[in-house]
C-alpha atoms as a PDB file:
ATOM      1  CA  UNK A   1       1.374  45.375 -44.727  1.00  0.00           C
ATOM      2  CA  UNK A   2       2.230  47.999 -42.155  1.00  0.00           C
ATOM      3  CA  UNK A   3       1.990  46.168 -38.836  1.00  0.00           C
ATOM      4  CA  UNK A   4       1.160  47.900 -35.204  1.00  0.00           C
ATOM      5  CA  UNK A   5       2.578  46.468 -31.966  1.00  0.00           C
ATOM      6  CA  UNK A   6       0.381  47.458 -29.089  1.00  0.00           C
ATOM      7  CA  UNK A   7       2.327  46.929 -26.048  1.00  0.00           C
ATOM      8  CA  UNK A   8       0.354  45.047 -22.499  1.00  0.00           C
ATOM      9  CA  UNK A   9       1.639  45.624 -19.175  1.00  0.00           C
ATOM     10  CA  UNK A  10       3.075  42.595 -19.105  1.00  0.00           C
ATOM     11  CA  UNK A  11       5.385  42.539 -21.456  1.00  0.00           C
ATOM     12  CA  UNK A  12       6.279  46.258 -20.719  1.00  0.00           C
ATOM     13  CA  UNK A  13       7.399  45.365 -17.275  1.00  0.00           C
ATOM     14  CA  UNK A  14       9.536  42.588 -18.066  1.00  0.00           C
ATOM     15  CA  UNK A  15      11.334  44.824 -20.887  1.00  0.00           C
ATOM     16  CA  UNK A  16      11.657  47.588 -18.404  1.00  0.00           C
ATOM     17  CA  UNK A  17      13.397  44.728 -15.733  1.00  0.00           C
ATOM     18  CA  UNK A  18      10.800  46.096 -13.362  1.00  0.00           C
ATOM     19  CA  UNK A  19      11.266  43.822 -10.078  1.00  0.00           C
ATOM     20  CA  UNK A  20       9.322  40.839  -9.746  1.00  0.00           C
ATOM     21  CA  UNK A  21       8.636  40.849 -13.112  1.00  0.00           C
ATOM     22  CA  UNK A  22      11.336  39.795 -14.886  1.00  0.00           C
ATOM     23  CA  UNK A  23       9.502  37.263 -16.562  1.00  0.00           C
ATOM     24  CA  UNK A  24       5.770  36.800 -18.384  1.00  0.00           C
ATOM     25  CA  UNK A  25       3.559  34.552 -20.028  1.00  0.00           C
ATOM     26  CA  UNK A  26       2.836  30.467 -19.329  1.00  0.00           C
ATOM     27  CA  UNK A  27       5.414  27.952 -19.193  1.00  0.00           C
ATOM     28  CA  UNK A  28       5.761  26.725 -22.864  1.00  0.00           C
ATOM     29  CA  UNK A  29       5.585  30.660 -23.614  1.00  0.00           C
ATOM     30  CA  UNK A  30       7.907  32.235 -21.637  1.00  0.00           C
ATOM     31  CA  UNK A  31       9.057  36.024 -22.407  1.00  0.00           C
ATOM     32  CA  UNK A  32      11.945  37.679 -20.797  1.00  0.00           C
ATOM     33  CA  UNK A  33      14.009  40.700 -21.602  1.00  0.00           C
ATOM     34  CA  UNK A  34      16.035  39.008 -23.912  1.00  0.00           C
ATOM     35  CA  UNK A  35      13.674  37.588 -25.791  1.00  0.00           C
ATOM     36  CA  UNK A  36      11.350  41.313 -25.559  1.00  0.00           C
ATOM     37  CA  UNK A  37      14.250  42.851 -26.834  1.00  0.00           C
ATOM     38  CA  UNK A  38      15.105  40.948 -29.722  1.00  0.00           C
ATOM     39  CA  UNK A  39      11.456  41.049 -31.049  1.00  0.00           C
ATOM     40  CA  UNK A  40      11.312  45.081 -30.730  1.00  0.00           C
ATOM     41  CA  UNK A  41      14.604  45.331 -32.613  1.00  0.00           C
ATOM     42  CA  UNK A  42      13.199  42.888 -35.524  1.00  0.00           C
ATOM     43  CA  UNK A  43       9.729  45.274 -35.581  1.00  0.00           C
ATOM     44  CA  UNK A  44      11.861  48.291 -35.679  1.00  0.00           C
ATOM     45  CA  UNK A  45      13.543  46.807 -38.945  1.00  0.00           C
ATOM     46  CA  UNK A  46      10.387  45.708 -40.569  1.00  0.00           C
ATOM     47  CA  UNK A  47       9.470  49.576 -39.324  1.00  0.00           C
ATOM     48  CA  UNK A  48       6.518  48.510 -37.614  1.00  0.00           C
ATOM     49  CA  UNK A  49       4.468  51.170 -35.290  1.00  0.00           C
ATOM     50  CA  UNK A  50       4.802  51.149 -31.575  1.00  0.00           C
ATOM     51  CA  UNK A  51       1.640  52.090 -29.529  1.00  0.00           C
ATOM     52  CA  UNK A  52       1.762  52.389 -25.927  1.00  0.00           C
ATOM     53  CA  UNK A  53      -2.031  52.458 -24.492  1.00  0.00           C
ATOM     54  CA  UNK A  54      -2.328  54.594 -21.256  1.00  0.00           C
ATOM     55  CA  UNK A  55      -3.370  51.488 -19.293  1.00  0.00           C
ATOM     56  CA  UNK A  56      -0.082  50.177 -20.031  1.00  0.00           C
ATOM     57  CA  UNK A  57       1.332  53.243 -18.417  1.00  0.00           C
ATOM     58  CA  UNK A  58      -0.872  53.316 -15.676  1.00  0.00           C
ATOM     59  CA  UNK A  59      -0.657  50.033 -14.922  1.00  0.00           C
ATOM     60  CA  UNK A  60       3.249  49.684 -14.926  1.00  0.00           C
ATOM     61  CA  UNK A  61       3.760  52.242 -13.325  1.00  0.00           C
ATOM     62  CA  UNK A  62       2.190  50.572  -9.979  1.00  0.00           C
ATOM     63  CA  UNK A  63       4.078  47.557 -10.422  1.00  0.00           C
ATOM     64  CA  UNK A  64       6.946  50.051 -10.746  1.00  0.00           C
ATOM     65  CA  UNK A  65       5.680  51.804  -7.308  1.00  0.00           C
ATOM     66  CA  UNK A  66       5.307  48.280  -5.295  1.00  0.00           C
ATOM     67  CA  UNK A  67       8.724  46.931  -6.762  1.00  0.00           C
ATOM     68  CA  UNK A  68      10.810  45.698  -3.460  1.00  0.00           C
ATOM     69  CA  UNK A  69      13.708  47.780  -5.255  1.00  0.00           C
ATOM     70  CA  UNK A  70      14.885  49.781  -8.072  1.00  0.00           C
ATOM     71  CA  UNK A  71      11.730  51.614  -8.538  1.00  0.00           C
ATOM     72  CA  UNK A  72      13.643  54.918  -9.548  1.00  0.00           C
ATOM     73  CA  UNK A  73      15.781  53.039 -11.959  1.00  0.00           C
ATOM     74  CA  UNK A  74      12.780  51.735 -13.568  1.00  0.00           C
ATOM     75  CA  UNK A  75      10.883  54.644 -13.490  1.00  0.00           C
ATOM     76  CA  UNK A  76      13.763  56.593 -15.334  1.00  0.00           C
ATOM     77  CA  UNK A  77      12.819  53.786 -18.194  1.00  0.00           C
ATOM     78  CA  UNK A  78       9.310  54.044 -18.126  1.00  0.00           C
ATOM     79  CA  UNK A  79       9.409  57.869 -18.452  1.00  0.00           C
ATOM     80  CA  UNK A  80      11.950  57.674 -21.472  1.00  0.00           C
ATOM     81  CA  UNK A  81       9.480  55.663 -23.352  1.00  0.00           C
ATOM     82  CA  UNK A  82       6.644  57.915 -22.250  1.00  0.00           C
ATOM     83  CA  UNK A  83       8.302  60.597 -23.633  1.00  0.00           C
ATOM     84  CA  UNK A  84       9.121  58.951 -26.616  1.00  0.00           C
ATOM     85  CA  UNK A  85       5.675  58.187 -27.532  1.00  0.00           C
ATOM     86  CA  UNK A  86       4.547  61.652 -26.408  1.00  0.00           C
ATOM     87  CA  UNK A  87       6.689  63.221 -29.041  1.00  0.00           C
ATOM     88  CA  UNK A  88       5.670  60.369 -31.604  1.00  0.00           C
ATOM     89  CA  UNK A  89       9.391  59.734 -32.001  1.00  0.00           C
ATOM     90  CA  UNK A  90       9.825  56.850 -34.120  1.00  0.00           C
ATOM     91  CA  UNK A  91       8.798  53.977 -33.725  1.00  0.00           C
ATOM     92  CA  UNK A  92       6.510  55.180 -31.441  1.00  0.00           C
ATOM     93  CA  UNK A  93       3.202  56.489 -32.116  1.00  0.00           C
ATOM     94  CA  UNK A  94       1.619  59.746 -30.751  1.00  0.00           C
ATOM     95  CA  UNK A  95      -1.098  59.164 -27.798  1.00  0.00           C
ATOM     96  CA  UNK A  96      -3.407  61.890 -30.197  1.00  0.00           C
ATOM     97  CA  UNK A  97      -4.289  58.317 -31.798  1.00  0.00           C
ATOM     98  CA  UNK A  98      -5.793  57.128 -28.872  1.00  0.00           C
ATOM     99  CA  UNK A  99      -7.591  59.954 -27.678  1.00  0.00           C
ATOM    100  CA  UNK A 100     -11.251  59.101 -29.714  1.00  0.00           C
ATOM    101  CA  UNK A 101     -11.221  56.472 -26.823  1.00  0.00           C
ATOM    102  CA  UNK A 102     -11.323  58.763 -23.991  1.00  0.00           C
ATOM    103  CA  UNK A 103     -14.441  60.915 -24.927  1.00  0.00           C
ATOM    104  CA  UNK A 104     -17.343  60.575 -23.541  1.00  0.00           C
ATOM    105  CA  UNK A 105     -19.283  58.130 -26.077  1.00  0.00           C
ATOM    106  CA  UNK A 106     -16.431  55.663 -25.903  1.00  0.00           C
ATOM    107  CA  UNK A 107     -16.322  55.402 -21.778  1.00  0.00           C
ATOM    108  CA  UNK A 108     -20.042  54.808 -22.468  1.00  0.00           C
ATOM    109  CA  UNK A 109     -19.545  52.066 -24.515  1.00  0.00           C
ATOM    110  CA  UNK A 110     -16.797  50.913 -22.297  1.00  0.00           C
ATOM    111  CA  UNK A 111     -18.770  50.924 -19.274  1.00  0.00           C
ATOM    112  CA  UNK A 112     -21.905  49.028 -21.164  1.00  0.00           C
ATOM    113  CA  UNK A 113     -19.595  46.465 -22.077  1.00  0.00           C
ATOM    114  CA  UNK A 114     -17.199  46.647 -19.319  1.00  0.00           C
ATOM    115  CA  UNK A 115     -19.620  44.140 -16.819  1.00  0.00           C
ATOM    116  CA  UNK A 116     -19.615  41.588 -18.798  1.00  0.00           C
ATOM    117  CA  UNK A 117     -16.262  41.392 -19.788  1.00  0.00           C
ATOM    118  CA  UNK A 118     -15.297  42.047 -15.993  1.00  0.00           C
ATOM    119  CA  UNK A 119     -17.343  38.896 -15.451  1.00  0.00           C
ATOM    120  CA  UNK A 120     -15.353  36.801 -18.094  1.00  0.00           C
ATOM    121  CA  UNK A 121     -12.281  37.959 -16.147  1.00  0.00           C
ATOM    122  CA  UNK A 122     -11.216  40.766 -18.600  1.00  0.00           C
ATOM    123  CA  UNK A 123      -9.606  43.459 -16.728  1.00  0.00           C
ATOM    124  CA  UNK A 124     -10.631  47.047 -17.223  1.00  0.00           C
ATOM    125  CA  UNK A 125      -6.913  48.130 -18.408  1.00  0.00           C
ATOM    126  CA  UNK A 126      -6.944  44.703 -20.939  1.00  0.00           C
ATOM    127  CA  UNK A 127     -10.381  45.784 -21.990  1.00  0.00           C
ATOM    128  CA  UNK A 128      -8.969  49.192 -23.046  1.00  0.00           C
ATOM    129  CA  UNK A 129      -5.935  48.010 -24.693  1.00  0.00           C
ATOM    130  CA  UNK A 130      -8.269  45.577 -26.435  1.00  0.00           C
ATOM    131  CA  UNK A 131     -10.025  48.745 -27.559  1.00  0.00           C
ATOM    132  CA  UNK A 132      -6.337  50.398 -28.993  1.00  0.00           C
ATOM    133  CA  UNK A 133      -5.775  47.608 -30.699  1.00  0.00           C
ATOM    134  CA  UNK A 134      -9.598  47.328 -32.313  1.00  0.00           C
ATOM    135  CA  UNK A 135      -9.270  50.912 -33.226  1.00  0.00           C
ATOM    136  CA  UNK A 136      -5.581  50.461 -35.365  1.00  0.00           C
ATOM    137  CA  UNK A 137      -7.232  47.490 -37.247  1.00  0.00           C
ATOM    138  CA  UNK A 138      -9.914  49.319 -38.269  1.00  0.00           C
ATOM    139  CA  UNK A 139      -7.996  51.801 -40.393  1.00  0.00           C
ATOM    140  CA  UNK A 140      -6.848  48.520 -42.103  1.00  0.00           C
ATOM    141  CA  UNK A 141      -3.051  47.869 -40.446  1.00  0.00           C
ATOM    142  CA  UNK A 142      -2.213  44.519 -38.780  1.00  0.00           C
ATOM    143  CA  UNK A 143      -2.563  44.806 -35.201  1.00  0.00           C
ATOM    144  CA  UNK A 144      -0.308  42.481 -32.682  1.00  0.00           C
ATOM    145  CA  UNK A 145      -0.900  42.916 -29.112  1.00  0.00           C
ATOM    146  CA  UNK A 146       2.727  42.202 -27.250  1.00  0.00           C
ATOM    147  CA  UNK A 147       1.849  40.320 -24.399  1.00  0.00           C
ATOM    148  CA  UNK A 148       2.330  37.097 -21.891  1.00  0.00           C
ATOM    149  CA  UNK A 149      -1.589  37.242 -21.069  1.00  0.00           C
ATOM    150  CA  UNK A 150      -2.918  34.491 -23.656  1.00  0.00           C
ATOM    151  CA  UNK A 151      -6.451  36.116 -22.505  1.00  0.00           C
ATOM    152  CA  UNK A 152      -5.478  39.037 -24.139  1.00  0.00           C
ATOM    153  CA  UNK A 153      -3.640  37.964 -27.197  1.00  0.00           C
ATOM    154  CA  UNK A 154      -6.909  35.950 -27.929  1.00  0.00           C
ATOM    155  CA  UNK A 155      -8.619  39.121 -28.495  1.00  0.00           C
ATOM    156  CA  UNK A 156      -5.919  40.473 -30.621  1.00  0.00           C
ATOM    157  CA  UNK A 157      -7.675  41.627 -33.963  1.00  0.00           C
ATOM    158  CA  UNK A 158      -8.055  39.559 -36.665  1.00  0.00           C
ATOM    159  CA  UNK A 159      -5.480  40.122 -39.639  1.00  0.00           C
ATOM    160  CA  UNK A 160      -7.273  42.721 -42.210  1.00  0.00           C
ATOM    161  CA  UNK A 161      -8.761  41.445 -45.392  1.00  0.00           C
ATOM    162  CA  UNK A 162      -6.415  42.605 -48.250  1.00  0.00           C
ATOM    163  CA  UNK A 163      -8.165  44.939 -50.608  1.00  0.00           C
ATOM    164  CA  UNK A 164      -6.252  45.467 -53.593  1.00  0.00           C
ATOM    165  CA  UNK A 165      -7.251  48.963 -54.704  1.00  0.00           C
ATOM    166  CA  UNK A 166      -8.673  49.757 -58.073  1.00  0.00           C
ATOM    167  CA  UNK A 167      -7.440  51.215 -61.084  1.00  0.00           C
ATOM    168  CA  UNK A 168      -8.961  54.602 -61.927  1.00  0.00           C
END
């Protein structure tokens, strides 16, 4: 089954060596660069998707701007990877997939739902990226959100029923 890695901020920053954040996730989970890196390359074999959700972007980004140093070198990263997922250049898929979530029914239903998950302690940007990873498992591929945040990961979609498909 084709499987979708939708990447959190967390996990984007420590891959990107951004400053302060060269490590994620609790103690008996730790992620680093290393370990980031050697997980993408494995995906990449298996020739899983990669989806970056804007929040991700956003939100990097401004851990890029408040790094004590080497915010131009990381910013040079981020940007290749934005541009790589702008031009849908594999494994990276194109933000058009995303953009159902941006009209104006979806912020509605974001911002219906978005107290109460605000009052669980859901961030807006998780909440989104919750809602790019909701949105790939519902046209049936196996959805892995690629973060430190167990919060998050604990949302991460449920694995897709298999359907075998019928003979005609």
């Amino acid at each position: 089954m084709h499987r979708v890695m939708v990447f959190d901020t967390s996990v984007l920053c420590v891959w990107l060596k951004v400053p302060g954040k060269e490590t994620c996730g609790p103690a008996d989970d730790r992620w680093d660069a290393v370990r980031i890196q050697s997980l993408i390359e494995e995906e990449e074999r298996k020739n899983s998707t990669f989806v970056l959700p804007l929040a991700a972007i956003i939100e990097t980004g401004n851990h890029i701007s408040q790094a004590p140093v080497h915010r131009y070198d990381a910013a040079i990263r981020l940007a290749e990877i934005i541009l790589k997922a702008a031009d849908a250049a594999s494994p990276w898929a194109a933000f058009t997939e995303q953009a159902n979530l941006w009209k104006p029914e979806s912020l509605k239903t974001l911002a219906a739902a978005w107290p109460t998950l605000a009052a669980e302690g859901l961030s807006i940007g998780d909440a989104t990226i919750k809602d790019v990873a909701d949105y790939y498992s519902k046209i049936g591929v196996r959805v892995v959100i690629l973060t430190g945040d167990k919060g998050l990961k604990s949302l991460e979609p449920a694995k897709p029923a298999f359907e075998p498909r019928r003979r005609r």
